[in-house]
C-alpha atoms as a PDB file:
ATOM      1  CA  UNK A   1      15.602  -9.695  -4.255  1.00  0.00           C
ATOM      2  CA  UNK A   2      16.631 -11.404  -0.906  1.00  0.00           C
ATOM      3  CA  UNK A   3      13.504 -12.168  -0.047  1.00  0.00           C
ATOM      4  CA  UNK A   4      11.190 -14.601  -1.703  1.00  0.00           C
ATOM      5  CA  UNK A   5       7.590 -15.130  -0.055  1.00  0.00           C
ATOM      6  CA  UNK A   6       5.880 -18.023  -1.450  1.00  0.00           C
ATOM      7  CA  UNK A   7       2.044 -18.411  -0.926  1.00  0.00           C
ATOM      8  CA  UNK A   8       1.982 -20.054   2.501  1.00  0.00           C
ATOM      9  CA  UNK A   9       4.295 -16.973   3.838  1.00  0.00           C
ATOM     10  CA  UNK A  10       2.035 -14.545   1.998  1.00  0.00           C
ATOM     11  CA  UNK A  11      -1.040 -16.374   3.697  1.00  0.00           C
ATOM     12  CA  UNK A  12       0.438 -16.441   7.620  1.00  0.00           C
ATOM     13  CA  UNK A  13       0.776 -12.992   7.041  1.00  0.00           C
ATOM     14  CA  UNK A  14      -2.205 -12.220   5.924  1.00  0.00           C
ATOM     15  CA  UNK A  15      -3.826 -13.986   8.698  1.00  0.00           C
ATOM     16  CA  UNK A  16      -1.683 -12.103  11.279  1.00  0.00           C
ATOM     17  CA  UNK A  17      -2.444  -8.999  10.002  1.00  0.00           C
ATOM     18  CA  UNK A  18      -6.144  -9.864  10.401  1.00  0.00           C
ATOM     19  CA  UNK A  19      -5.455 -10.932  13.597  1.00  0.00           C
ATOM     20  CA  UNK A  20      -3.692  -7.589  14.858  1.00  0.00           C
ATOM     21  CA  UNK A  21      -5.980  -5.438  13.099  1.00  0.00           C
ATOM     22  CA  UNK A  22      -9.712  -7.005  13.274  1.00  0.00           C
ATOM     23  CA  UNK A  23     -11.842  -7.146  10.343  1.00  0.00           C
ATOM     24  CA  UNK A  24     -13.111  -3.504  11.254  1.00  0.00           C
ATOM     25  CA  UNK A  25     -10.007  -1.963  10.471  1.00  0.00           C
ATOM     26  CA  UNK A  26      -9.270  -3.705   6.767  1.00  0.00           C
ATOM     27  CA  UNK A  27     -11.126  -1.312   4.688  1.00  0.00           C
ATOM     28  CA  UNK A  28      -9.315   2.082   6.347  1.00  0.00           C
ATOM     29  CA  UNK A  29      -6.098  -0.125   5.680  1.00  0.00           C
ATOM     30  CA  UNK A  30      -6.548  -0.909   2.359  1.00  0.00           C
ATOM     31  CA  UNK A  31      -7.734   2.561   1.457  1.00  0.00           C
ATOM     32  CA  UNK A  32      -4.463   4.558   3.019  1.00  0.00           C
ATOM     33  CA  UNK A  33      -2.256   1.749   1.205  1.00  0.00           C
ATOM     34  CA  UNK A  34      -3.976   2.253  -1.831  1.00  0.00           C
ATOM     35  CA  UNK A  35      -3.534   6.078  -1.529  1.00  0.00           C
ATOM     36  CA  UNK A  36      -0.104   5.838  -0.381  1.00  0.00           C
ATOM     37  CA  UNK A  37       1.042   3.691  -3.464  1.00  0.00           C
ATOM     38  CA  UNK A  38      -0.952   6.472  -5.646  1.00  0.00           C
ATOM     39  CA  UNK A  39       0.997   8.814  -4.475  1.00  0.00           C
ATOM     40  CA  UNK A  40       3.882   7.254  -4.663  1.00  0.00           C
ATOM     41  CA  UNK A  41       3.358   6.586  -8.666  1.00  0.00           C
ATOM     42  CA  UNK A  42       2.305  10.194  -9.157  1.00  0.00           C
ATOM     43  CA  UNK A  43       5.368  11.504  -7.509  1.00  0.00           C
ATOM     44  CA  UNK A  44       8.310   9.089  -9.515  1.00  0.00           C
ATOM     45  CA  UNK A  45       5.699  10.241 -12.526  1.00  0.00           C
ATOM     46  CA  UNK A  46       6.725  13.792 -11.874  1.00  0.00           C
ATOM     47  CA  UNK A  47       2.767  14.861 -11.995  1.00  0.00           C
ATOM     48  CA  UNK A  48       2.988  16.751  -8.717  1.00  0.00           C
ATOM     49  CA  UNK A  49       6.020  19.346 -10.365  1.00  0.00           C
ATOM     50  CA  UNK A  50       3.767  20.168 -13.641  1.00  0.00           C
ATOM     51  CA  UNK A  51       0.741  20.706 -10.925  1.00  0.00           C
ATOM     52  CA  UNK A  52       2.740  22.550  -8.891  1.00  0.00           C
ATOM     53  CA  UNK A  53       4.129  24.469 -12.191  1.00  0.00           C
ATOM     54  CA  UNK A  54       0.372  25.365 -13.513  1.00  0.00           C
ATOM     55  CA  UNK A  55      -0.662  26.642 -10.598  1.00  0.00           C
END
């Protein structure tokens, strides 16, 4: 892993990403991440091909 973010890296990003975004937008960015890493577990799972398969 070439990259190791301690917590004050983790926090100054955080902070720009608040910055950039506004505190508005956090919720609908948090939701489509969460979704997206959903997804993502579903789909290495396999779960969409035995949906797909019943269907």
């Amino acid at each position: 892993m070439p990259f190791r973010l301690g917590p004050w890296e983790i926090a100054i990003v955080l902070v720009i990403i608040l910055i950039v975004f506004g505190v508005g937008k956090l919720p609908q960015i948090g939701g489509a991440v969460g979704k997206s890493i959903r997804q993502f577990r579903q789909e290495q799972r396999g779960e969409d091909e035995e949906v797909e398969k019943a269907g």
